[in-house]
Protein backbone atom coordinates (compact mmCIF):
# COMPACT_ATOMS: atom_id res chain seq x y z
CA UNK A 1 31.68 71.69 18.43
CA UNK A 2 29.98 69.65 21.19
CA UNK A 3 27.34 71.01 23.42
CA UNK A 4 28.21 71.31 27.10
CA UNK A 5 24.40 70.05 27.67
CA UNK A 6 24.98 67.29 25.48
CA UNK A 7 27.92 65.93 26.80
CA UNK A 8 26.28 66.42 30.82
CA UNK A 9 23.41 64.48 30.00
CA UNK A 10 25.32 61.72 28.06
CA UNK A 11 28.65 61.68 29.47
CA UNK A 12 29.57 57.77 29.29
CA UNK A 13 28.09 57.73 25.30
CA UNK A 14 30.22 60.61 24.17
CA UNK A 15 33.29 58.61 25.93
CA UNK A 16 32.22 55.43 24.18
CA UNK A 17 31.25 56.81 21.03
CA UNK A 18 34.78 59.02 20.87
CA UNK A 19 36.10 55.44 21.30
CA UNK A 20 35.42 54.66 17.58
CA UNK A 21 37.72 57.62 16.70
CA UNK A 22 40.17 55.58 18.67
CA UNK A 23 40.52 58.35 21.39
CA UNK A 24 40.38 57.78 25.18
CA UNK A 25 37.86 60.69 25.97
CA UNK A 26 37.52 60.24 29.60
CA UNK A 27 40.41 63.04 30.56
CA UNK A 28 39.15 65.25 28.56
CA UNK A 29 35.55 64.85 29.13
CA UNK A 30 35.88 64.93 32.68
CA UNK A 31 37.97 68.13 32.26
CA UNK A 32 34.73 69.61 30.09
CA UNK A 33 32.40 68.95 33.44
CA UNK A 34 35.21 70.07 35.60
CA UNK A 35 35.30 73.64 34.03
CA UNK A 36 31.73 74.09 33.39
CA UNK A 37 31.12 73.64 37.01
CA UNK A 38 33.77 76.13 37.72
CA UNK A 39 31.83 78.52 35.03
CA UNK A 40 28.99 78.08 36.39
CA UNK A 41 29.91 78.53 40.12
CA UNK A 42 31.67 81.34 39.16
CA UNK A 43 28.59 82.93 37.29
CA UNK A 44 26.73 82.03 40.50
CA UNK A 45 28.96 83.94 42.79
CA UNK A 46 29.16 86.98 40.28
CA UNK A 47 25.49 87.00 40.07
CA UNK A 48 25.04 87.38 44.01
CA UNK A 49 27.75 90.03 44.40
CA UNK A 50 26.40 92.23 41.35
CA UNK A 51 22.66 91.92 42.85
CA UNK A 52 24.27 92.93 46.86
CA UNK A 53 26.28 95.52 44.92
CA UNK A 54 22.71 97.07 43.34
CA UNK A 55 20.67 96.61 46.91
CA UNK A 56 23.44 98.35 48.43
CA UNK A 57 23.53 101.05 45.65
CA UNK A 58 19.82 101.91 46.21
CA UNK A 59 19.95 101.94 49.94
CA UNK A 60 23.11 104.26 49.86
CA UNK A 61 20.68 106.69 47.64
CA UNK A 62 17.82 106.15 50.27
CA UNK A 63 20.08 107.15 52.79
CA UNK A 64 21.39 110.20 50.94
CA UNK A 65 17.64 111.17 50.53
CA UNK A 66 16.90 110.90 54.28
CA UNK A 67 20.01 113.20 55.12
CA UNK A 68 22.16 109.66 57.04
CA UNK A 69 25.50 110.62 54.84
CA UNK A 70 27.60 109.10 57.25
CA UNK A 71 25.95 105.96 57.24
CA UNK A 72 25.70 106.04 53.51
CA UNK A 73 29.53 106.25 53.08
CA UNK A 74 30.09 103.19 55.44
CA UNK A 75 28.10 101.29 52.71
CA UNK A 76 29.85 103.06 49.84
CA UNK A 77 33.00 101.44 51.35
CA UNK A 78 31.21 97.93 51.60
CA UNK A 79 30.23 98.48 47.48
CA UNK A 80 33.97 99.78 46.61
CA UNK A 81 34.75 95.81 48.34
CA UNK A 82 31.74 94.35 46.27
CA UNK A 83 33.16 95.85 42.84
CA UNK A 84 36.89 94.44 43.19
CA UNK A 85 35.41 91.60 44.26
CA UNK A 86 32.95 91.21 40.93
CA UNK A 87 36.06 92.10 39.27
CA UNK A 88 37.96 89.58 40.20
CA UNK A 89 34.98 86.81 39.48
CA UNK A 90 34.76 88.59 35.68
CA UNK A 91 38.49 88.14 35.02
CA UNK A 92 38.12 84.32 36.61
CA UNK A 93 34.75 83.94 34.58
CA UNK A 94 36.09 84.82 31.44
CA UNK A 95 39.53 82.83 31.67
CA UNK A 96 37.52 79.30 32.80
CA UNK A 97 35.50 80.05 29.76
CA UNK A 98 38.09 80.52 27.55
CA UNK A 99 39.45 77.50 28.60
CA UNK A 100 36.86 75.55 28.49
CA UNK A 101 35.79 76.63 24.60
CA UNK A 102 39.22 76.05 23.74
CA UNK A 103 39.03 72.25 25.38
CA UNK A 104 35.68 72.08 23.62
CA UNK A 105 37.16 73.25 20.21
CA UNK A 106 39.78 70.28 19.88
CA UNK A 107 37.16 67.78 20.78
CA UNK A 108 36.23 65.75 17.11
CA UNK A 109 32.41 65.38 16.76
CA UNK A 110 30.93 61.93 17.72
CA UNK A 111 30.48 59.40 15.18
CA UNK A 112 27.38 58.02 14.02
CA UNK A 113 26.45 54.08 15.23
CA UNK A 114 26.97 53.32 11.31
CA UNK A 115 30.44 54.32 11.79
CA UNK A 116 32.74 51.15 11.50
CA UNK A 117 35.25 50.61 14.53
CA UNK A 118 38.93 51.06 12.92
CA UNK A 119 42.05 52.09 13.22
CA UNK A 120 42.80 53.57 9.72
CA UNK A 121 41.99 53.50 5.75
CA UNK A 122 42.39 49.74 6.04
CA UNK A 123 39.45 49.26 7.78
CA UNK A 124 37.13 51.33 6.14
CA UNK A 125 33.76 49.48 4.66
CA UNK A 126 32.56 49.03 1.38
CA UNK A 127 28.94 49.40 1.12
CA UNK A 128 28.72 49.33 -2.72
CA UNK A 129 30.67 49.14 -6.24
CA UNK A 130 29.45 49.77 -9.71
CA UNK A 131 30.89 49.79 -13.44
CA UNK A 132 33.72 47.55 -14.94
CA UNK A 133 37.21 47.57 -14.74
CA UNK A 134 38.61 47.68 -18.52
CA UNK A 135 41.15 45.28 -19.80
CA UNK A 136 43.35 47.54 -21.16
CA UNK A 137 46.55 45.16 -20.53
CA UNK A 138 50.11 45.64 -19.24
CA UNK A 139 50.48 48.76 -22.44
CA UNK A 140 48.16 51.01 -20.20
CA UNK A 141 49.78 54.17 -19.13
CA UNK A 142 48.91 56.19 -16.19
CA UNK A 143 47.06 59.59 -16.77
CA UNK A 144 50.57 61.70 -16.45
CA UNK A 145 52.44 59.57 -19.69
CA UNK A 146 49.06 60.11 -21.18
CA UNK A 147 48.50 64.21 -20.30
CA UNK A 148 52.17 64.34 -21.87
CA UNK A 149 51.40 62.30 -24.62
CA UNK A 150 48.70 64.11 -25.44
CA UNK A 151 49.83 67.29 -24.80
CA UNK A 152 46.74 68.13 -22.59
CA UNK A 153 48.27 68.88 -19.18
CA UNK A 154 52.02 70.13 -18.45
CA UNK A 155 53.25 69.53 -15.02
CA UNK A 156 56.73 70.61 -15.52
CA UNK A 157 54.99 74.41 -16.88
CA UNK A 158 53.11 74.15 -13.93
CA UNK A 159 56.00 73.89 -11.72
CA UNK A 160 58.20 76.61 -13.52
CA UNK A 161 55.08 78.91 -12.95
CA UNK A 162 54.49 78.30 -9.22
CA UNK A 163 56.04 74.90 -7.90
CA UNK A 164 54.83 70.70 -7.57
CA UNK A 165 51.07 70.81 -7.29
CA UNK A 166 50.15 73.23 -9.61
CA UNK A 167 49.36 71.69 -12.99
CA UNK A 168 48.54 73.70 -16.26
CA UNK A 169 45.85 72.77 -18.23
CA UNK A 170 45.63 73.35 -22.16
CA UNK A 171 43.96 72.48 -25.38
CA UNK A 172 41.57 69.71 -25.00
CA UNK A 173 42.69 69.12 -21.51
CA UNK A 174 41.67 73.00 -20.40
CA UNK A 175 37.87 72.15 -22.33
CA UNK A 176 37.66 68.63 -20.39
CA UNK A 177 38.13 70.66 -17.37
CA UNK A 178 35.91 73.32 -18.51
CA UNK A 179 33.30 70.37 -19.44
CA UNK A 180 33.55 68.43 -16.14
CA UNK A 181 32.42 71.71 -14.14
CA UNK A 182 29.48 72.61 -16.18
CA UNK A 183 28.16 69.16 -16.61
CA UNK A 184 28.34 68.98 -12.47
CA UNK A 185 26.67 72.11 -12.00
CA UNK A 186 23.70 71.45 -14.32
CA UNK A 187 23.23 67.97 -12.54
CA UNK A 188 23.78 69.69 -9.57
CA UNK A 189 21.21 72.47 -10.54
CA UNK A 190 18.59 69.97 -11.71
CA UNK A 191 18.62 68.31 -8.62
CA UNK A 192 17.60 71.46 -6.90
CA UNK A 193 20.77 72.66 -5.21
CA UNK A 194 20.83 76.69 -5.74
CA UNK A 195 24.21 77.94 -8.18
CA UNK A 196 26.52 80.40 -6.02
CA UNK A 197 29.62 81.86 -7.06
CA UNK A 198 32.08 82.03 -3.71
CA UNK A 199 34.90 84.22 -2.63
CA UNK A 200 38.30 81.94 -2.51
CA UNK A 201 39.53 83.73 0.77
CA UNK A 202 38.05 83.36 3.85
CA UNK A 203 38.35 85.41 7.54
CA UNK A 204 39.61 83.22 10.61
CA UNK A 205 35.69 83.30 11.77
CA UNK A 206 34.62 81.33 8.54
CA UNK A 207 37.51 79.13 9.22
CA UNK A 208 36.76 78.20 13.06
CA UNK A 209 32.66 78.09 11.83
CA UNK A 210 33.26 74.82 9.45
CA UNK A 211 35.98 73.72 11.72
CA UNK A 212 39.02 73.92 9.30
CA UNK A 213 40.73 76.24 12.05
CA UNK A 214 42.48 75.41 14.27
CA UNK A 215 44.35 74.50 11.61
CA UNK A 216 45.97 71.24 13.27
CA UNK A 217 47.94 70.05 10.30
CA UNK A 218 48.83 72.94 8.72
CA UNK A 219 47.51 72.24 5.35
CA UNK A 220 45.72 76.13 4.74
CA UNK A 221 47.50 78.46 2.75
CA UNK A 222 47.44 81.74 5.02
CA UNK A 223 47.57 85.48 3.50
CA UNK A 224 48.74 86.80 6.64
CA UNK A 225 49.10 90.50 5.90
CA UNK A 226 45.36 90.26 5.57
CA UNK A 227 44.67 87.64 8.20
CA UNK A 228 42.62 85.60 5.16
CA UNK A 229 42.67 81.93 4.48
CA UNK A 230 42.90 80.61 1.21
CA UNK A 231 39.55 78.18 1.09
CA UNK A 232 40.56 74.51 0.97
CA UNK A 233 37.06 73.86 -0.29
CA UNK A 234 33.51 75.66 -1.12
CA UNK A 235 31.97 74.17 2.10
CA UNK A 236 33.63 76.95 3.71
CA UNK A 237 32.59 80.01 2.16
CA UNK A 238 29.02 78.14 1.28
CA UNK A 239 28.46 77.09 4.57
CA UNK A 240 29.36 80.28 6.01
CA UNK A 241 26.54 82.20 4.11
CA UNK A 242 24.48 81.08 7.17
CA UNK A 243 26.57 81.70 9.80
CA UNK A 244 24.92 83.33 12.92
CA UNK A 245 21.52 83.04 11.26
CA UNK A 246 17.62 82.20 12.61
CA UNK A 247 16.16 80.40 10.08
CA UNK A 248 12.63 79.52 9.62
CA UNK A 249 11.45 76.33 9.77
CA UNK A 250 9.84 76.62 6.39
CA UNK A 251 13.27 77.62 4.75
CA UNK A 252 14.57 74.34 5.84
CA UNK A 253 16.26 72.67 3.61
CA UNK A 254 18.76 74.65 2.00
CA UNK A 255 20.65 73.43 -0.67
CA UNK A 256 23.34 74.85 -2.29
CA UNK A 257 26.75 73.82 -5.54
CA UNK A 258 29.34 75.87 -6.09
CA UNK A 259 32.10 75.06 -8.07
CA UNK A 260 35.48 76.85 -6.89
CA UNK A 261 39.34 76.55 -7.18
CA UNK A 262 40.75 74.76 -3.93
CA UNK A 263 43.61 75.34 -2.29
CA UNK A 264 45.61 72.89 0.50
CA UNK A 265 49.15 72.54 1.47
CA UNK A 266 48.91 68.85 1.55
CA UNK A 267 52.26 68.90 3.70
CA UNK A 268 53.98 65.73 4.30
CA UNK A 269 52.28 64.45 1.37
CA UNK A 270 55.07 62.25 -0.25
CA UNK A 271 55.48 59.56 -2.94
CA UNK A 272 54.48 57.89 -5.78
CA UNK A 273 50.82 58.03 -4.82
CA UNK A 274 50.74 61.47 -4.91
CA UNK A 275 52.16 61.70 -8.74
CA UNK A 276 50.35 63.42 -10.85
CA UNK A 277 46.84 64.42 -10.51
CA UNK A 278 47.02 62.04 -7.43
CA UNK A 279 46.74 64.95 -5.05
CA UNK A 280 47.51 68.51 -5.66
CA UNK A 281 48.02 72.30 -4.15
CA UNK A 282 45.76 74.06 -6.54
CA UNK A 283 42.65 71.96 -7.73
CA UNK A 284 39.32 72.28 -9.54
CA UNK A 285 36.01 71.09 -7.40
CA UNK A 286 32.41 71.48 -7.16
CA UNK A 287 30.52 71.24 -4.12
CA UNK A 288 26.84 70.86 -2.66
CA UNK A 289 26.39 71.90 0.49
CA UNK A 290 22.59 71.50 2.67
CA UNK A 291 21.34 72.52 6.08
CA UNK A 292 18.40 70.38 7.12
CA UNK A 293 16.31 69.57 10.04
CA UNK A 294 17.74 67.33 12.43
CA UNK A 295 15.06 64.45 11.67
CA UNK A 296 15.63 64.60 8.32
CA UNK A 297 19.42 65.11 7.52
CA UNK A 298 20.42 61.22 7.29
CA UNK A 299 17.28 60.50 4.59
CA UNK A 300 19.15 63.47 3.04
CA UNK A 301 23.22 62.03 3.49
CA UNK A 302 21.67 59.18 1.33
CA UNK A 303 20.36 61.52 -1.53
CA UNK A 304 23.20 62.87 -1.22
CA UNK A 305 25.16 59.56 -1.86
CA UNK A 306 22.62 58.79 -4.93
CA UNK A 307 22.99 61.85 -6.40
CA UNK A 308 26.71 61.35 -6.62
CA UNK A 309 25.82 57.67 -7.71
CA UNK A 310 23.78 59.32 -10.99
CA UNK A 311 27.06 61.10 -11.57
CA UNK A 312 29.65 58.52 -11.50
CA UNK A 313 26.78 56.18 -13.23
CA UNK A 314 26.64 58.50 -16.42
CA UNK A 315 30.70 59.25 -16.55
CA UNK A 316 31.02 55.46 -17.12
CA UNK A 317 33.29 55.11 -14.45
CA UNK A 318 34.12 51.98 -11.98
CA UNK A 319 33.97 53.30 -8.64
CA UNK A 320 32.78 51.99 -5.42
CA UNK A 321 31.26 53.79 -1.91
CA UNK A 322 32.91 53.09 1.23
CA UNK A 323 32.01 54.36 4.62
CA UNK A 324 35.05 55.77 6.95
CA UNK A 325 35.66 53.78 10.08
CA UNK A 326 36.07 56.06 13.27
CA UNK A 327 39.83 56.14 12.92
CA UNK A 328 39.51 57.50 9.67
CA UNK A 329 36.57 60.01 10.07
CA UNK A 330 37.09 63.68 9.59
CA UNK A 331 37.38 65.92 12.91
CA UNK A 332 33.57 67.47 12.44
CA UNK A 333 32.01 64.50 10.79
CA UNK A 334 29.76 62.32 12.45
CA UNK A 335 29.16 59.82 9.55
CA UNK A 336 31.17 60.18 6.10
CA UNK A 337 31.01 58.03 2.74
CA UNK A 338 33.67 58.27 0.25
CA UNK A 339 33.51 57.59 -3.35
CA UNK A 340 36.76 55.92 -5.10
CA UNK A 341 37.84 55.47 -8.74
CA UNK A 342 39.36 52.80 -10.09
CA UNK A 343 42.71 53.61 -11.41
CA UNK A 344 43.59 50.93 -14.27
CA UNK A 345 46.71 52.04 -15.23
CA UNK A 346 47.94 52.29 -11.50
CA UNK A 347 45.94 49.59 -10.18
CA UNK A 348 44.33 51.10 -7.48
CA UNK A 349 41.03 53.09 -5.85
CA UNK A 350 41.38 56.96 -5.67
CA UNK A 351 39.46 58.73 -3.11
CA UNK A 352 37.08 61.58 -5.34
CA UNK A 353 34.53 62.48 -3.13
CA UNK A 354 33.20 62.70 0.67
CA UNK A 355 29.74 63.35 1.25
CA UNK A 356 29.56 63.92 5.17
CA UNK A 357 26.76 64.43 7.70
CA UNK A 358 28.05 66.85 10.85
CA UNK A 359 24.90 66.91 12.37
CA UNK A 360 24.73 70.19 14.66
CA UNK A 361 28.96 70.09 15.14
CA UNK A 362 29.67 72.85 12.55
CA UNK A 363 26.14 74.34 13.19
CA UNK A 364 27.37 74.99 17.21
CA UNK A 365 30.30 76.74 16.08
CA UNK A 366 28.73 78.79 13.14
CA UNK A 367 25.51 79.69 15.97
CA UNK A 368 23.11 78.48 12.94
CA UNK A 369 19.56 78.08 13.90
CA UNK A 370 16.06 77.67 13.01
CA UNK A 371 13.27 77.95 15.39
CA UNK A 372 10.62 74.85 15.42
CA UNK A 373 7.56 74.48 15.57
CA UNK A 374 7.35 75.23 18.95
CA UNK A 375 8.92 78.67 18.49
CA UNK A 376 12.53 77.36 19.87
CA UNK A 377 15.74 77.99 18.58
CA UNK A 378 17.15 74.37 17.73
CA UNK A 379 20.42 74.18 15.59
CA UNK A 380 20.68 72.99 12.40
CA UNK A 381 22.29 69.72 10.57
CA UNK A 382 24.86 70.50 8.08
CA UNK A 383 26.11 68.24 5.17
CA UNK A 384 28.24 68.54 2.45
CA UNK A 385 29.88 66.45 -0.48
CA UNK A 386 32.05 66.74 -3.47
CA UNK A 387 30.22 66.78 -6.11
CA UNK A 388 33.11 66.14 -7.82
CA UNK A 389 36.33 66.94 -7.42
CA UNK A 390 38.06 66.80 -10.94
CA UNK A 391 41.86 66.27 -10.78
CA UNK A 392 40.93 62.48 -9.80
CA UNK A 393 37.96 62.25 -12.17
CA UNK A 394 40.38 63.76 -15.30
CA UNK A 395 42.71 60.78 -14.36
CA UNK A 396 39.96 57.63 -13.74
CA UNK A 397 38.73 59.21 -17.38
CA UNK A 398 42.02 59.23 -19.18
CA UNK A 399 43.61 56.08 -17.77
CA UNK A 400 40.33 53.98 -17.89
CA UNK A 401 39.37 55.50 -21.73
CA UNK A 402 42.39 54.98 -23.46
CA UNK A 403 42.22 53.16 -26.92
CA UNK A 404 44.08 53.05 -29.93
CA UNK A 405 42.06 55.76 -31.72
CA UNK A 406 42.76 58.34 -28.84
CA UNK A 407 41.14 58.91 -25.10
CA UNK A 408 37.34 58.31 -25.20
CA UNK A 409 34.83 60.86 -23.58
CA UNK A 410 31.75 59.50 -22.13
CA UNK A 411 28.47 60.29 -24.35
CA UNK A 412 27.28 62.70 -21.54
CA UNK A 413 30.37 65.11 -21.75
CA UNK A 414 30.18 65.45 -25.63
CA UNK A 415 27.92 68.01 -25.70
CA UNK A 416 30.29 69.80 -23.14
CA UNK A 417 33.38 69.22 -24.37
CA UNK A 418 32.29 69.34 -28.58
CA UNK A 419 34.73 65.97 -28.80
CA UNK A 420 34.61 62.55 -28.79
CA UNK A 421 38.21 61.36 -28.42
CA UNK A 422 41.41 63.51 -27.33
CA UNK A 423 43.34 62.85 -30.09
CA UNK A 424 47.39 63.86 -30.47
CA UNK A 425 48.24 66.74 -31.78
C-alpha cells in the first residue's frame, strides 16, 4: 500500500509512474489528497473540541470546589454540547478514514524506472537467455502423451478424485516430484535462505498483509466456515511471520524457502495453453522470500535472479529472463523478472518463476519495520521469487529430455531421484 506522505510529496511522479501500469491515476490520486485533508481537518477539529471539553471539565470541578454550583451546571450544559459534538467528528473521522484506506488499498504499487512501458505480455523485455533448444523433430510429444506414456502422472485419476487441475502423481513421476523439492531446498539452504515449514491456510489479515486480498479476481480458494484462505503461494504465510514486527537493524536481511502445496482458482483460465501441467488448481512450489534494507533490496532482486540462474543452469534447461512491462506487472510489485522454459514439444516459453521486488508496498500493509541507525522506525523492502515452481519444470524436463532409451534426468537430480532415465513400465 502507498504512503499518504509519499504520494503528498510526489504527487505528479506517482501519476506518471502509475502511467506505466497503463492507469490514469490523476482521479484517484487527487481523491487520496482530497480525503486526507478531510482526515486531517477533521482530527484538527476533534482535537480542539476534546481539549475545550477537558478545560471546561476542570473549571466545572474548580467551581464545585469554590461552592458556584449554579455556574458550574451552565458549563456542564456547554460540555454535554462539546461531547455530541466530538461525537459526531469521531463517527465522521472514522468513516473518511475508512474511505480513504479502502481508496488506498486498490491503488497497485508504483513501478520501478526499469519497468518497460507496455500494454501486455507482448511487450515484456528479454534481458537474457541461456541453454539450447533440442532437435527432437516433428515425433516430440508434449509432457501429457509422455506422463501417459509413461505412466508417471494420471490426469484423468486426478479428475475422478477432485476435478481438472488436480493431477496425481505416481511411480517415478511422484520421486521426480519428490526430487525437484529437495534439490531446491538444499540450493536454497546453501545459499543461506533459512528452511520453514508453513501452514497452507491463512486468516483474511495475512491475506490483505501480502496484498492477495482483496481478492479482485477471485482466484483464492476460501474455507468460509472458518473465514481461512487457502495460500496461493508460501510468500503469504512466509512473509507474514513478520507481520507487525520492529526489527533491528542488525537482523536485516532475512531470508527465508519454504516449499508448500499451492492452491489458485485460476478462473477463466481456458484452452489449450492451459493443458496439462500448463497451469493447475493444486501445485507443488518452493519459495524464498527476504526483507532487506531499503538501500540494499535491488543488489538483492539481482541475487535473487542469479540464484535462480544457478538453478535453471544445473537442470540443463533452455530458459530465458524477461522483465514485466507496467501493463503486465503484478498489483504490489514495483519491479518483477520472470523466468520461462522452453517448451519443445509445444513450441513455446512457459512462465516458471517471478522473482519480484515490492519495496515497502507489502511492508505498509503488514506494519513491518526496523528502526535505523538513527533510532527511527523505517519500513522494510520485501522480495520474493519462485524458487521453482515444479508443474512447469516436470514438463520443460520431460518434453525437452525425451530420447529413445526413455526421459533423461539431469546429472544433478540423480542423486535425488536414484534414476537416470524414466523408463516404461
Amino acid at each position: 500500500m502507498l504512503q499518504v506522505p509519499f504520494i503528498r510529496e510526489n504527487t505528479d511522479l506517482v501519476i506518471a509512474k502509475l502511467g506505466k501500469r497503463n492507469i490514469d491515476a490523476r482521479p484517484l490520486i487527487d481523491k487520496v489528497i482530497d480525503l486526507d485533508e478531510q482526515r486531517r481537518n477533521t482530527q484538527t477539529k476533534l482535537d480542539s473540541v476534546l481539549a475545550q471539553s477537558n478545560t471546561l471539565s476542570k473549571e466545572i470541578g474548580n467551581l464545585f470546589k469554590s461552592g458556584k454550583a449554579e455556574e458550574a451546571n451552565r458549563l456542564k450544559l456547554k460540555t454535554t454540547e462539546l461531547k455530541e459534538e466530538s461525537k459526531q467528528l469521531v463517527e465522521e473521522l472514522n468513516r473518511v478514514t475508512h474511505e480513504l484506506g479502502e481508496l488506498l488499498h486498490n491503488i497497485p504499487n508504483v513501478p520501478h524506472d526499469l519497468v518497460p512501458e507496455g500494454a501486455s505480455e507482448d511487450d515484456n523485455l528479454e534481458v537474457f537467455r541461456a541453454g539450447d533448444v533440442p532437435e527432437l523433430g516433428e515425433a516430440a510429444l508434449p509432457h501429457w502423451e509422455l506422463a501417459k506414456q509413461y505412466d508417471i502422472i494420471d490426469f484423468e485419476l486426478g479428475n475422478k478424485i477432485t476435478g481438472a487441475g488436480f493431477p496425481v502423481y505416481k511411480g517415478q513421476g511422484a520421486k521426480l516430484q519428490r526430487a525437484l523439492i529437495s534439490y531446491f531446498l538444499d540450493k536454497n539452504t546453501e545459499a543461506g535462505y533459512e528452511e520453514f515449514q508453513l501452514p497452507l491456510l491463512v486468516n483474511s489479515d495475512s491475506g490483505f498483509g501480502t496484498g492477495q486480498l482483496p481478492d479482485k479476481e477471485g482466484q483464492m480458494y476460501h474455507v468460509t466456515a472458518d473465514n481461512l484462505y487457502l495460500i496461493p503461494t508460501a510468500e503469504v504465510p512466509a512473509t507474514n511471520i513478520f507481520r507487525g514486527d520492529l526489527l533491528k537493524e542488525a537482523e536485516l536481511p532475512k531470508a527465508l524457502t519454504g516449499y508448500t502445496p499451492c492452491f489458485r482458482r485460476e478462473a477463466g483460465s481456458y484452452g489449450a495453453h492451459v493443458r496439462g501441467l500448463n497451469r493447475l488448481h493444486q501445485f507443488d512450489k518452493v519459495e524464498i522470500v527476504r526483507l532487506e534494507h531499503p538501500e540494499r533490496s535491488y543488489k538483492a532482486l539481482d541475487e535473487m535472479v542469479e540464484h535462480v540462474k544457478g538453478i535453471m543452469n544445473e537442470l540443463e534447461l533452455p530458459y530465458r529472463v524477461i522483465r514485466l512491462c507496467g501493463g503486465d506487472l503484478g498489483f504490489t510489485s514495483a519491479l518483477t523478472y520472470d523466468f520461462e522454459v522452453y517448451s519443445t514439444a509445444q513450441k513455446r516459453w512457459l512462465v516458471i518463476s517471478s522473482v519480484s521486488n515490492f519495496e515497502n508496498y507489502q511492508a505498509n500493509r503488514l506494519k513491518l519495520r526496523f528502526k535505523n541507525a538513527e533510532g527511527k522506525s523505517e519500513l522494510v523492502h520485501t522480495l520474493n521469487g519462485s524458487s521453482l515452481a515444479l508443474p512447469r519444470v516436470v514438463a520443460g524436463l520431460l518434453e525437452n529430455n525425451q530420447t529413445v532409451d526413455g526421459i533423461r534426468i539431469p546429472p544433478v537430480l540423480v542423486p535425488y531421484t536414484g534414476f537416470e532415465f524414466i523408463k516404461k513400465t
